[in-house]
N, C-alpha and C. Protein backbone atom coordinates (compact mmCIF):
# COMPACT_ATOMS: atom_id res chain seq x y z
N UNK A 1 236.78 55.67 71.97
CA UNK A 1 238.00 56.46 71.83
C UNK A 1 238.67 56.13 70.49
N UNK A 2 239.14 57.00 69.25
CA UNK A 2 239.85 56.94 68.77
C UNK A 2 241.56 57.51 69.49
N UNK A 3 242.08 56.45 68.48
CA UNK A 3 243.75 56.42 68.78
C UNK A 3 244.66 56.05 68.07
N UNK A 4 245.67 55.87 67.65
CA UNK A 4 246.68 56.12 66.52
C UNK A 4 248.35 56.31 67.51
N UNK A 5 248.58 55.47 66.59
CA UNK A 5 250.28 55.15 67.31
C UNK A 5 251.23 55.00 66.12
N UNK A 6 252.64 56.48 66.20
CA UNK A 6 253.15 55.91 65.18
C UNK A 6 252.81 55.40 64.00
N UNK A 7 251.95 56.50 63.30
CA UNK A 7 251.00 55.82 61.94
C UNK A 7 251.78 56.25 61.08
N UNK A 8 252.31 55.30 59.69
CA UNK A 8 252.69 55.77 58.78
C UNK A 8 252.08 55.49 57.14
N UNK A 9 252.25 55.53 56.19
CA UNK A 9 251.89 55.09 55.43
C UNK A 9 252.97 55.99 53.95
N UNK A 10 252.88 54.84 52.90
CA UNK A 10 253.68 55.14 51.54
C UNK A 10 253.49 54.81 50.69
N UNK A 11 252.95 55.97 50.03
CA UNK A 11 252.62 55.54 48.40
C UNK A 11 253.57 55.13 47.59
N UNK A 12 253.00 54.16 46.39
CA UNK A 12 254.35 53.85 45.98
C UNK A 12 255.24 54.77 45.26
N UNK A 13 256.31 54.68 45.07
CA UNK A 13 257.59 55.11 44.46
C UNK A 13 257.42 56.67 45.55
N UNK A 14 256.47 56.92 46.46
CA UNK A 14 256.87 58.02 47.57
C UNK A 14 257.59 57.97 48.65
N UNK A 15 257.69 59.13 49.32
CA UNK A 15 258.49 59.23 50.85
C UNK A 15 257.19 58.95 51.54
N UNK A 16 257.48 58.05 53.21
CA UNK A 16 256.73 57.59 54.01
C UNK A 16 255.74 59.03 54.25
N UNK A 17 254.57 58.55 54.64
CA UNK A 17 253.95 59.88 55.59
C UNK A 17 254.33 59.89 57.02
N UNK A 18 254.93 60.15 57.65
CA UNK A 18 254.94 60.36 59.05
C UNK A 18 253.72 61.27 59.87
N UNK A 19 253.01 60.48 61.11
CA UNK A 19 251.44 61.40 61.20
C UNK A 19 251.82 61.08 62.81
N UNK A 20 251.44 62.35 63.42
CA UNK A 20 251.49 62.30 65.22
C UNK A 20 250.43 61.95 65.60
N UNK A 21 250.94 61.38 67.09
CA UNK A 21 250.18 60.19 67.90
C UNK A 21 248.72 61.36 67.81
N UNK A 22 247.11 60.44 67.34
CA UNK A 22 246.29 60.75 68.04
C UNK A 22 245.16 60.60 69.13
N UNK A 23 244.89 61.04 70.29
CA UNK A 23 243.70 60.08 71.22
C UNK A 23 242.54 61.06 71.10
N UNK A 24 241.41 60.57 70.76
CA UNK A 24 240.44 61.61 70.77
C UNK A 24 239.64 60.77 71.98
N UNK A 25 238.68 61.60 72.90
CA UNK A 25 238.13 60.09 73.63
C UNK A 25 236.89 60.56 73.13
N UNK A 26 235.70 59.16 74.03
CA UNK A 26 234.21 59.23 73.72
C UNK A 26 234.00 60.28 73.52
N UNK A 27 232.96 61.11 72.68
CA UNK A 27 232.03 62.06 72.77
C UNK A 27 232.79 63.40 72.38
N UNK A 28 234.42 63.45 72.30
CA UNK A 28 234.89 64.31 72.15
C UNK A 28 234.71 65.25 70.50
N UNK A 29 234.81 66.38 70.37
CA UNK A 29 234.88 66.86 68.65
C UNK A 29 236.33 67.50 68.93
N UNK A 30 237.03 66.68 67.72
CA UNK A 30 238.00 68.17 67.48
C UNK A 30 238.52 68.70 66.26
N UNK A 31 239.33 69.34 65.92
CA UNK A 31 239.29 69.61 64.19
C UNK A 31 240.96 69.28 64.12
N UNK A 32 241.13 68.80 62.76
CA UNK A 32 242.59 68.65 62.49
C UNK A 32 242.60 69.31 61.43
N UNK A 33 243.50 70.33 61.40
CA UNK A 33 243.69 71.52 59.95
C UNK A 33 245.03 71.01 59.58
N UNK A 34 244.83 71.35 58.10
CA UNK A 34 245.95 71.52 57.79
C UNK A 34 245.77 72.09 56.29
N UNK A 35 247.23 72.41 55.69
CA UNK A 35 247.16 73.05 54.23
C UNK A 35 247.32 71.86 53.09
N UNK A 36 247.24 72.04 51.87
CA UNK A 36 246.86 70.86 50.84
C UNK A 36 248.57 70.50 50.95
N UNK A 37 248.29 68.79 50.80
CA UNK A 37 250.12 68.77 50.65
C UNK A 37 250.54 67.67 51.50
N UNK A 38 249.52 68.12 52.89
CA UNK A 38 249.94 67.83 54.66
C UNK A 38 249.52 66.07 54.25
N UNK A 39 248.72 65.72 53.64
CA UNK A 39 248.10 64.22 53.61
C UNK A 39 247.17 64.15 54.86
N UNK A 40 246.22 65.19 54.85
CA UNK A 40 244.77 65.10 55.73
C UNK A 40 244.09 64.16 55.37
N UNK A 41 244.10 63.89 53.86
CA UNK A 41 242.45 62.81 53.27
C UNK A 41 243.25 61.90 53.48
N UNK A 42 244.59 61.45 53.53
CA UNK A 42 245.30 59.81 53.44
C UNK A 42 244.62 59.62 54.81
N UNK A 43 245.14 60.81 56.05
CA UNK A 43 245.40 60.30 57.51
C UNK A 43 243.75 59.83 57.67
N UNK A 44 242.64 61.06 57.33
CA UNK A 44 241.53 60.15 57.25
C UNK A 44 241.01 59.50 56.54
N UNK A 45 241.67 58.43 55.66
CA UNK A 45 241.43 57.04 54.86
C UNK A 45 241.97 56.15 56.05
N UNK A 46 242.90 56.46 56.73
CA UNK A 46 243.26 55.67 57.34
C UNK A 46 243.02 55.75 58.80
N UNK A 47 242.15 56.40 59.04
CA UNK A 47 241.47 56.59 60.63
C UNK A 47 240.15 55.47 60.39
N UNK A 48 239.54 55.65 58.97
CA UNK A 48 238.27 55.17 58.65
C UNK A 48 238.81 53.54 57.85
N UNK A 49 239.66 53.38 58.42
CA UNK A 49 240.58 51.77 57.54
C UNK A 49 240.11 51.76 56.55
N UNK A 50 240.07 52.66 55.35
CA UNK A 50 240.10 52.76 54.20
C UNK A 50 241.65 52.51 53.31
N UNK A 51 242.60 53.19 54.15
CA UNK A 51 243.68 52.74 53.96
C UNK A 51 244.64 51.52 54.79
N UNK A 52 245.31 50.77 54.44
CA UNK A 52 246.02 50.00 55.67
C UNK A 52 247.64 50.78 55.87
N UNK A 53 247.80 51.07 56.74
CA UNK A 53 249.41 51.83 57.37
C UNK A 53 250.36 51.03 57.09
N UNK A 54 251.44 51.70 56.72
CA UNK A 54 252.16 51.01 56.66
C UNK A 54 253.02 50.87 57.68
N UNK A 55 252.79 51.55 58.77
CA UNK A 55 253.87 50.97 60.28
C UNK A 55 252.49 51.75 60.99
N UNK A 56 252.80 51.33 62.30
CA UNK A 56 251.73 51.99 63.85
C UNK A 56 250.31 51.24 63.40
N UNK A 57 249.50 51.44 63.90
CA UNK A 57 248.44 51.45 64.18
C UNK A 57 246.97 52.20 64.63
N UNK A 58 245.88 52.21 64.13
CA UNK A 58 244.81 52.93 64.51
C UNK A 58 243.87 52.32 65.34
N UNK A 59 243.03 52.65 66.35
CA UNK A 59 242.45 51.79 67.53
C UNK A 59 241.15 52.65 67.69
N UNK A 60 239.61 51.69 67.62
CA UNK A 60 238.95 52.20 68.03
C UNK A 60 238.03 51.78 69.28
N UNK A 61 238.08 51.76 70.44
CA UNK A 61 238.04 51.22 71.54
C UNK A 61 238.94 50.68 71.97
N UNK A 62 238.43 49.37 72.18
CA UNK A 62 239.85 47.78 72.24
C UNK A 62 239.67 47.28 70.50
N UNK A 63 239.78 48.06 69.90
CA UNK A 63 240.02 46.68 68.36
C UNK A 63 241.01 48.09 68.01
N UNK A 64 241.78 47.15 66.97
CA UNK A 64 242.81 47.78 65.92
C UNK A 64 242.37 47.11 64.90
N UNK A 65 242.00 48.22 63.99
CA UNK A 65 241.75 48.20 62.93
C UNK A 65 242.66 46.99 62.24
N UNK A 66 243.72 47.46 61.90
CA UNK A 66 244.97 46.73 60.99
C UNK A 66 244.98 44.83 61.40
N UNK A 67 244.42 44.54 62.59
CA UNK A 67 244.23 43.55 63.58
C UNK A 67 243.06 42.62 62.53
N UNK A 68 242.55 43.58 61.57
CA UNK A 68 240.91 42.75 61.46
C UNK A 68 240.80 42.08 59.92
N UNK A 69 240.19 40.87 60.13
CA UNK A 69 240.36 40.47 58.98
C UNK A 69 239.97 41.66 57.49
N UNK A 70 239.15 41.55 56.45
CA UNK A 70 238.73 42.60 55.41
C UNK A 70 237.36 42.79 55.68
N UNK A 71 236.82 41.60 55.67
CA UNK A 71 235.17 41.44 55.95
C UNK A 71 235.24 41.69 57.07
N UNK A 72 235.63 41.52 57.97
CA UNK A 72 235.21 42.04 59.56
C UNK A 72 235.72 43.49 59.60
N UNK A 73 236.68 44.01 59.23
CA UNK A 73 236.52 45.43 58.70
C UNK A 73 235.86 46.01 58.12
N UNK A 74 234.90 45.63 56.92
CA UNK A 74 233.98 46.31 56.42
C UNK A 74 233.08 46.13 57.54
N UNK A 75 232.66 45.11 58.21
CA UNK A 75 231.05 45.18 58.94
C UNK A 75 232.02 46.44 60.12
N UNK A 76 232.44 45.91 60.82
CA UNK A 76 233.69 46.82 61.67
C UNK A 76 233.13 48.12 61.54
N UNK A 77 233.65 48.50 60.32
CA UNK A 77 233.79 50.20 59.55
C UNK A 77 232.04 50.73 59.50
N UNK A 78 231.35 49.66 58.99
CA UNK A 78 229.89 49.83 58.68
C UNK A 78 229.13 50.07 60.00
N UNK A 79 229.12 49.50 60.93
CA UNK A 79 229.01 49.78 62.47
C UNK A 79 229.15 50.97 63.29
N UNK A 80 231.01 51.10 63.45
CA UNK A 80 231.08 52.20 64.16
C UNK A 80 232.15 53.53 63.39
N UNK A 81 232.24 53.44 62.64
CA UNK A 81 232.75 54.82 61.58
C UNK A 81 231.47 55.19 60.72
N UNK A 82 231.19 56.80 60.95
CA UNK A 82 230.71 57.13 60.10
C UNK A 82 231.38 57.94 59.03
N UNK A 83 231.79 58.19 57.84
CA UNK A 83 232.22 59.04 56.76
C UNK A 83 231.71 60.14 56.10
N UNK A 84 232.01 61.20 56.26
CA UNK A 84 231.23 62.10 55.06
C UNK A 84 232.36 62.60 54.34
N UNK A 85 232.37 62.58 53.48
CA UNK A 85 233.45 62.62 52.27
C UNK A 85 232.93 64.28 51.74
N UNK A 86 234.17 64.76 51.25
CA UNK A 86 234.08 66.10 51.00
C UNK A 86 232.99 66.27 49.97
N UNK A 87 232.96 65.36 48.54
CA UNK A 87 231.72 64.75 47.56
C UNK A 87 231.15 63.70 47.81
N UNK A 88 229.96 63.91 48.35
CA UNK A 88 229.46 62.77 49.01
C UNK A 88 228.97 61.84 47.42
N UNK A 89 229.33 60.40 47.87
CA UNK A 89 228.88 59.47 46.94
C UNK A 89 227.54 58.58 47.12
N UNK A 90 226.42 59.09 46.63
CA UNK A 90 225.37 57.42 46.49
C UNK A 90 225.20 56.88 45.41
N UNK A 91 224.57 55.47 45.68
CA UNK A 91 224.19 54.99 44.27
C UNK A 91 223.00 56.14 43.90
N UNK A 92 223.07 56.39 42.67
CA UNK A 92 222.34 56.88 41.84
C UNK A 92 220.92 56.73 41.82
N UNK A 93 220.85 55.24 41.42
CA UNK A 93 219.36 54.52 41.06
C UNK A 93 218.93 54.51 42.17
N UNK A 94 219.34 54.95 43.49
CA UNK A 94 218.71 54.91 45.17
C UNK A 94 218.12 56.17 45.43
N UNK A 95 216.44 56.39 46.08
CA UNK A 95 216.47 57.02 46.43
C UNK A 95 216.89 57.15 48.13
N UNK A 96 216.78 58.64 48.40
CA UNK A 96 217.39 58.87 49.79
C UNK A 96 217.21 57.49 51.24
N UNK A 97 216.06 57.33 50.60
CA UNK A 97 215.69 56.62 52.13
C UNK A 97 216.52 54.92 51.81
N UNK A 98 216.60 54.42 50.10
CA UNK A 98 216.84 53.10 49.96
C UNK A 98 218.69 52.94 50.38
N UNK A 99 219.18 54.39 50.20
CA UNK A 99 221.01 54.60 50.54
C UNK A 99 221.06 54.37 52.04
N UNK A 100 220.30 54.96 52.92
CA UNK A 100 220.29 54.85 54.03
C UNK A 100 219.84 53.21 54.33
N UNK A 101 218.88 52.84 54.17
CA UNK A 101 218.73 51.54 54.33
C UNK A 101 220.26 50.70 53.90
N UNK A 102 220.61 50.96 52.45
CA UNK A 102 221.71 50.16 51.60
C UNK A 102 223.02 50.23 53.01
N UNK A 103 222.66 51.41 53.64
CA UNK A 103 224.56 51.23 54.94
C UNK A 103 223.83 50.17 55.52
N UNK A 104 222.44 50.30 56.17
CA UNK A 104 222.68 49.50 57.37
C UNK A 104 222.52 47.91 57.21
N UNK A 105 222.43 47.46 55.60
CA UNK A 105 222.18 46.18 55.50
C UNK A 105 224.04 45.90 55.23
N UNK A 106 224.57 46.65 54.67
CA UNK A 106 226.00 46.40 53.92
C UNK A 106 227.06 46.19 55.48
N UNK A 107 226.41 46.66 56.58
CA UNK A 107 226.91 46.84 58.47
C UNK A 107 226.14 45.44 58.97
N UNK A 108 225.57 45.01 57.87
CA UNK A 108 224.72 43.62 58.59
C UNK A 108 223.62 43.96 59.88
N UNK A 109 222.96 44.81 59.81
CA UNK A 109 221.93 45.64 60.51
C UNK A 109 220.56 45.41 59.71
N UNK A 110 219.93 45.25 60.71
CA UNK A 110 218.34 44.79 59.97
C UNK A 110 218.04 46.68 59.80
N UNK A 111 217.22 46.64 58.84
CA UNK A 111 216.98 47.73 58.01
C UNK A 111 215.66 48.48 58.94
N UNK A 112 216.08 50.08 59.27
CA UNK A 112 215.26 50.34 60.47
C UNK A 112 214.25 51.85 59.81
N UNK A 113 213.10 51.15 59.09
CA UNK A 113 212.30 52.31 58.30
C UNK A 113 212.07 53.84 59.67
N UNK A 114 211.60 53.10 60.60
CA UNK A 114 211.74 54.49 61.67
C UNK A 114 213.04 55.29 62.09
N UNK A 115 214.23 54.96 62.04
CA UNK A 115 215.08 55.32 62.47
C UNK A 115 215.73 56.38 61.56
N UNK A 116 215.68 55.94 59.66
CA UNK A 116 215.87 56.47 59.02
C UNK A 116 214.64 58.06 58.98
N UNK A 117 213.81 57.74 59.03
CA UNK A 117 212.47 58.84 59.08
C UNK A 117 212.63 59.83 59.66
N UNK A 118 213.18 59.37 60.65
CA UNK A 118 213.20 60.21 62.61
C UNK A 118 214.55 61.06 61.63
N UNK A 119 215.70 60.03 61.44
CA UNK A 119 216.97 61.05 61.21
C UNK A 119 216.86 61.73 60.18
N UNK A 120 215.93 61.83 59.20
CA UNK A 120 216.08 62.50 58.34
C UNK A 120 215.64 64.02 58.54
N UNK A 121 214.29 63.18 59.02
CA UNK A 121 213.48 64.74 59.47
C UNK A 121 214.32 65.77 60.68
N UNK A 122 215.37 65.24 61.74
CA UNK A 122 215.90 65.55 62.38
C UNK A 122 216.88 66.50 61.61
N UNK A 123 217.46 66.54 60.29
CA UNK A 123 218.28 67.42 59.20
C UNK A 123 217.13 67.99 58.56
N UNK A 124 215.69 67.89 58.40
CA UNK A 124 215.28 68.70 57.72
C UNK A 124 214.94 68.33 56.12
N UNK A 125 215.06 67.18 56.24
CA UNK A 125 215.40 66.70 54.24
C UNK A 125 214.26 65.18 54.64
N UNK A 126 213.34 64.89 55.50
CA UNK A 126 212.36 63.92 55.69
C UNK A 126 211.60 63.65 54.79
N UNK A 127 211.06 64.71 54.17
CA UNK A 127 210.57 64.99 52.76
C UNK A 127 211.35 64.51 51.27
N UNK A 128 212.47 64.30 51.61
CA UNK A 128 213.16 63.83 50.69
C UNK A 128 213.69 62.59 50.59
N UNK A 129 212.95 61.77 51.87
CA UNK A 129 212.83 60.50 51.72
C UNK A 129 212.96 59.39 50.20
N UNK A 130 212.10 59.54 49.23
CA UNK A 130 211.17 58.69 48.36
C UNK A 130 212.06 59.88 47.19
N UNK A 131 213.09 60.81 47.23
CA UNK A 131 213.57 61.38 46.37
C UNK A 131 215.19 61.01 45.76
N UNK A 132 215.59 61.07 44.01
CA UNK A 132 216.69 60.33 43.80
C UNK A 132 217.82 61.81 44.72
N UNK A 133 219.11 60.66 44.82
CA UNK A 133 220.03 61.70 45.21
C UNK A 133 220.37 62.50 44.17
N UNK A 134 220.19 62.51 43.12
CA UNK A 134 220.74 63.29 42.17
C UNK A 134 219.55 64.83 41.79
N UNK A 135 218.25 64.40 42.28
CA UNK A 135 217.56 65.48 42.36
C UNK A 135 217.99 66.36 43.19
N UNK A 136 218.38 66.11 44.55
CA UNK A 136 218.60 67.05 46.00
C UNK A 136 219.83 68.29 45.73
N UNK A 137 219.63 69.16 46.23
CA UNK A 137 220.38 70.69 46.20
C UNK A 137 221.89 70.34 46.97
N UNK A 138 223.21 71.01 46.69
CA UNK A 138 224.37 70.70 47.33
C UNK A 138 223.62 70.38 48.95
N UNK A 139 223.02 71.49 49.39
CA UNK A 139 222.53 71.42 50.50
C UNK A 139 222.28 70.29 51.59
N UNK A 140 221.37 69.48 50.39
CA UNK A 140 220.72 68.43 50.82
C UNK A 140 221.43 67.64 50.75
N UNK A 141 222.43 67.12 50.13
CA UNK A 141 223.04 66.13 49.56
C UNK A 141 224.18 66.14 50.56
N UNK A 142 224.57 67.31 51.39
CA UNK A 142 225.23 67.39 52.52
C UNK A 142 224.72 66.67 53.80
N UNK A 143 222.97 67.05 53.83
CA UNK A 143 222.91 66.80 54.75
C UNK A 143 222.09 65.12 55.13
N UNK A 144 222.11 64.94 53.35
CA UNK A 144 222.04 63.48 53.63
C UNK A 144 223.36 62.53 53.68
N UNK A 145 224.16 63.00 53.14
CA UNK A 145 225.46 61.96 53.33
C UNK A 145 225.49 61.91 55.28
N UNK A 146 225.43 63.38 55.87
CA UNK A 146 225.00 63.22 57.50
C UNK A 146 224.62 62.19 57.62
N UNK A 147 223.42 62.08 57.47
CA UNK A 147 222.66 61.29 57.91
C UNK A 147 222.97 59.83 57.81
N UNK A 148 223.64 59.87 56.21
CA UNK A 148 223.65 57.97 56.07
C UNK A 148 225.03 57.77 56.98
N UNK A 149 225.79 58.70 57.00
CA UNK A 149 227.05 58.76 58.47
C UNK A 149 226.85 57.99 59.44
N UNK A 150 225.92 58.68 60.57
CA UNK A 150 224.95 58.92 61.42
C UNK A 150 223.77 57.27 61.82
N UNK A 151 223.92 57.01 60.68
CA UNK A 151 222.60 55.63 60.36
C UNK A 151 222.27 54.98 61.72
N UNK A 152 223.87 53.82 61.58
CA UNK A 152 224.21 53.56 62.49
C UNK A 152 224.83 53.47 63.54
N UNK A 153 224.91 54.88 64.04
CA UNK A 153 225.09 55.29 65.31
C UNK A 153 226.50 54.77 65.71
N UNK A 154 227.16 55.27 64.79
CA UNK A 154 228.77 55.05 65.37
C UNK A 154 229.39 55.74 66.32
N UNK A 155 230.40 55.32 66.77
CA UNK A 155 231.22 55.55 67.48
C UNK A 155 232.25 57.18 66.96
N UNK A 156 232.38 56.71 65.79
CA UNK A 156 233.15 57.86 65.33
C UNK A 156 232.98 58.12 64.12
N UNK A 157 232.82 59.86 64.32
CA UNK A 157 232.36 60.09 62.75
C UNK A 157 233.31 60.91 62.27
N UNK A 158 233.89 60.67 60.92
CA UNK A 158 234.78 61.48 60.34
C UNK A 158 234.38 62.47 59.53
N UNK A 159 235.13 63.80 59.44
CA UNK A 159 233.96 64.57 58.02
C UNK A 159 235.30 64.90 57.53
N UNK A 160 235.74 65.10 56.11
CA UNK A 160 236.49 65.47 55.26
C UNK A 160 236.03 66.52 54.39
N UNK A 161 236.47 67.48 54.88
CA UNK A 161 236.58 69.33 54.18
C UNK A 161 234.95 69.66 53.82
N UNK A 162 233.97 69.18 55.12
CA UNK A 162 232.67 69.54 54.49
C UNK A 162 232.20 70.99 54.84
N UNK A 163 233.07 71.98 54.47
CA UNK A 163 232.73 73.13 54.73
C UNK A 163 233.95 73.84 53.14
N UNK A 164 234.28 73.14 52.68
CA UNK A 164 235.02 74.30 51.31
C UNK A 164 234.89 74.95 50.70
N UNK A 165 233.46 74.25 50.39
CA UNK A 165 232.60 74.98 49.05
C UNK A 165 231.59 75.77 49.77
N UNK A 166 231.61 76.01 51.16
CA UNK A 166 230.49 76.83 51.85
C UNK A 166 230.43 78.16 51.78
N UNK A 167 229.35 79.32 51.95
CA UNK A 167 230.20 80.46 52.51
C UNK A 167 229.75 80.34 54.15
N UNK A 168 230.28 81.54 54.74
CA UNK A 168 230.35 81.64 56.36
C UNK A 168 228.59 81.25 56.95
N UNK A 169 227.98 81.62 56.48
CA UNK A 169 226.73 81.26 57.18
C UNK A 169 226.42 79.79 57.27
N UNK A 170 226.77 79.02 55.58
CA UNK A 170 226.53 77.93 55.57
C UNK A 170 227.22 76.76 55.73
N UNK A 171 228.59 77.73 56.21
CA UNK A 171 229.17 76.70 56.88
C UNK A 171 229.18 76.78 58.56
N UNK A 172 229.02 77.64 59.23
CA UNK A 172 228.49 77.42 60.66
C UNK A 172 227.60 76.64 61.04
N UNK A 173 226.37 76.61 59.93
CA UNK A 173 225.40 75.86 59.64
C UNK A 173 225.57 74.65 60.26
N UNK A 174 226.70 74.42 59.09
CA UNK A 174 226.71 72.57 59.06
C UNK A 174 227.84 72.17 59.79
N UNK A 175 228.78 72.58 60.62
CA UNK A 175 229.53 72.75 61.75
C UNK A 175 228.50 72.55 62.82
N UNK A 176 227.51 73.56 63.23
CA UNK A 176 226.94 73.47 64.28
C UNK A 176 225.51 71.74 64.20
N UNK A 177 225.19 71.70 63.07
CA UNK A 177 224.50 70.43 62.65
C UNK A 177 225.55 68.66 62.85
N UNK A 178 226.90 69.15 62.77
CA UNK A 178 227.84 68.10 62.70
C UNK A 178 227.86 67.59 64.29
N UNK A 179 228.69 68.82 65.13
CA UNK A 179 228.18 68.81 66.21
C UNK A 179 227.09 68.43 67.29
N UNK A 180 225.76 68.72 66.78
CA UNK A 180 224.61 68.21 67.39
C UNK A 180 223.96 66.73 67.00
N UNK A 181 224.41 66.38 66.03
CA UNK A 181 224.34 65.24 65.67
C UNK A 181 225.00 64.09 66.76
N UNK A 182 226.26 64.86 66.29
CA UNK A 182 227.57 63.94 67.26
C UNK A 182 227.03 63.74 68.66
N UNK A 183 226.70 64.75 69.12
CA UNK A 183 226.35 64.95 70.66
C UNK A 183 225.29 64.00 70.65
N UNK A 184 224.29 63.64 69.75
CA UNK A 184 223.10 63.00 70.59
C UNK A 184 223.47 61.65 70.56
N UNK A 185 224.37 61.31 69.58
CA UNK A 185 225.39 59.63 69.66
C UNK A 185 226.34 59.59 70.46
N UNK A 186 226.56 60.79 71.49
CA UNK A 186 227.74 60.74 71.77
C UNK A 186 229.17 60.13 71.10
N UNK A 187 229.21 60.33 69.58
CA UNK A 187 230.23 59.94 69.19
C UNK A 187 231.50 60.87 68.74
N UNK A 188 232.33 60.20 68.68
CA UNK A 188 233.54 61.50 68.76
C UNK A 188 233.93 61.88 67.19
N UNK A 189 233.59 63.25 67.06
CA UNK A 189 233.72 63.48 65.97
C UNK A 189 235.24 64.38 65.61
N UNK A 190 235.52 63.97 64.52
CA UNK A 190 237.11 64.38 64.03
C UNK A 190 236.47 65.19 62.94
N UNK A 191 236.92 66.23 62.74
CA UNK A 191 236.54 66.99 61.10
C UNK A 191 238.07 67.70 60.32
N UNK A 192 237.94 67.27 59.17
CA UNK A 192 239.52 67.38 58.50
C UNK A 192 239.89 68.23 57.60
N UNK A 193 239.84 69.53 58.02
CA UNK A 193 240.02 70.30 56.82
C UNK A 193 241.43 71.24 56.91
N UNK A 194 241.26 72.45 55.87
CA UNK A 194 242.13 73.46 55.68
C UNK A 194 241.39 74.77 55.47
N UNK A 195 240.25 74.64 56.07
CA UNK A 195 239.37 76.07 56.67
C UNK A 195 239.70 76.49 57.80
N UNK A 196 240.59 77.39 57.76
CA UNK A 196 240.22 78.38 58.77
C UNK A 196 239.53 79.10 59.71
N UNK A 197 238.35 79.26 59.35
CA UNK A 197 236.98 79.61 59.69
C UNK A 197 236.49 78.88 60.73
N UNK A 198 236.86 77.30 60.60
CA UNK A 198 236.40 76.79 61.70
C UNK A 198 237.56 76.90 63.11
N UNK A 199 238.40 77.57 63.36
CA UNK A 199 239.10 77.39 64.75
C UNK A 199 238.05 77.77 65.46
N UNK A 200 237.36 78.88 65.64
CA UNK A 200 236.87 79.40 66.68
C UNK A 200 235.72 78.19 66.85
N UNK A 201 235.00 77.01 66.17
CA UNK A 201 234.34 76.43 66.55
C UNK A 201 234.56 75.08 67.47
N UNK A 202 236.25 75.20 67.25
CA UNK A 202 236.61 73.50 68.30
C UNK A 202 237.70 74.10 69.28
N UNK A 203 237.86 73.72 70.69
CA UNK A 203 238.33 74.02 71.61
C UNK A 203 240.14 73.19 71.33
N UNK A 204 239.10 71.85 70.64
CA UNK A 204 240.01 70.64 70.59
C UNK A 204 240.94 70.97 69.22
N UNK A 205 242.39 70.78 69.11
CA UNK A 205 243.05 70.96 67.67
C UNK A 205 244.37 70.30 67.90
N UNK A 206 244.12 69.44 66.04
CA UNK A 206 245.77 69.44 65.85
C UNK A 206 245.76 69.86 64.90
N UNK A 207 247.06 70.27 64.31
CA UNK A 207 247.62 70.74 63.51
C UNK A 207 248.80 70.02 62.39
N UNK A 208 248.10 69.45 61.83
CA UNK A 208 249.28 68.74 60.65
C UNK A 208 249.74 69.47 59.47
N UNK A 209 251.16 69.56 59.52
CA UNK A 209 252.29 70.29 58.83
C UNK A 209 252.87 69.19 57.92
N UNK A 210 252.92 70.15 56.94
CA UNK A 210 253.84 69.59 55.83
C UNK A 210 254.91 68.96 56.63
N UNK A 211 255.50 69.97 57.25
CA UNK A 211 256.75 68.52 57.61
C UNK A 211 256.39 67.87 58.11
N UNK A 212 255.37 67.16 59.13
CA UNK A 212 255.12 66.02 58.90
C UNK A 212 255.71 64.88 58.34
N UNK A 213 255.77 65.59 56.68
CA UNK A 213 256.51 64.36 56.17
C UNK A 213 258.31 63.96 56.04
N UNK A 214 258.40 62.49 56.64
CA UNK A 214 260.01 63.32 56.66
C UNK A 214 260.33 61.58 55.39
């Protein structure tokens, strides 16, 4: 279960963010929209303890994040958050299969050549194993950041606006790929954008508003 109490956070020389209570439970997907402005990428920096709050708290099971030392937050984060960032980032000099390996050693996970194979080919990009990330098509490069998400089988996976640069086909696409993923980890997936397009795909919604911030 993700959960969130009274979360705030403040940049400096800014006004606080004020963000409403969230509980998502196991296995659940839901989408949080909002328009540019609202502080969607802060709230998920700080779902994925990328950020630390500055009042409330974020909870994933029985641990609170804010609770954990730095290093036990990174292995923490490396474990059971997965990230896909709107531009997905790898090292360069890695190819596909050595990035995927690089999460699960950086999660303190012995390095699992089948697991990576299975998930790759499971997106379709298996073949692109032994290939640099900088060769692979937006496409691919989508659907490997998935995957290195995904690695180790977290608990909760976050996606940040991975449908912006899509059009409608190819973003149902990777909506319905986000989804099936999630489902076979049963992990609860949150997706954070200001697409529209996706309501009709989540039952589950919040809605964060500019005012929000007070």
């Amino acid at each position: 279960m993700l959960k969130t109490d009274n979360l705030q956070y403040a940049y400096q020389n800014g006004n606080p963010l004020h963000f409403p209570d969230i509980q998502c439970g196991t296995g659940e997907h839901w989408l949080l929209l909002g328009q540019s402005g609202c502080g969607k990428t802060t709230l998920l920096h700080l779902l994925g303890g990328l950020l630390t709050p500055k009042e409330g708290s974020v909870s994933i099971g029985d641990t609170a994040l804010n609770a954990l030392s730095s290093s036990a937050l990174d292995k923490f984060r490396g474990k059971k958050i997965g990230i896909i960032f709107q531009v997905p980032h790898f090292v360069r000099s890695l190819t596909v299969g050595e990035n995927m390996a690089l999460a699960q050693q950086l999660a303190g996970m012995p390095i699992d050549h089948q697991r990576i194979q299975k998930l790759l080919d499971r997106l379709v990009i298996g073949h692109k194993l032994d290939s640099k990330t900088s060769d692979l098509s937006q496409g691919e490069r989508q659907r490997a950041a998935i995957a290195r998400a995904l690695i180790n089988q977290p608990e909760v996976i976050l996606a940040d606006e991975p449908t912006s640069a899509l059009d409608d086909k190819n973003t149902d696409e990777v909506i319905m790929l986000l989804e099936d993923t999630a489902s076979e980890v049963n992990a609860t997936l949150l997706v954070v954008t200001h697409d529209n397009r996706l309501r009709d795909h989540f039952t589950k919604q919040i809605q964060l508003a500019v005012g929000s911030r007070q």
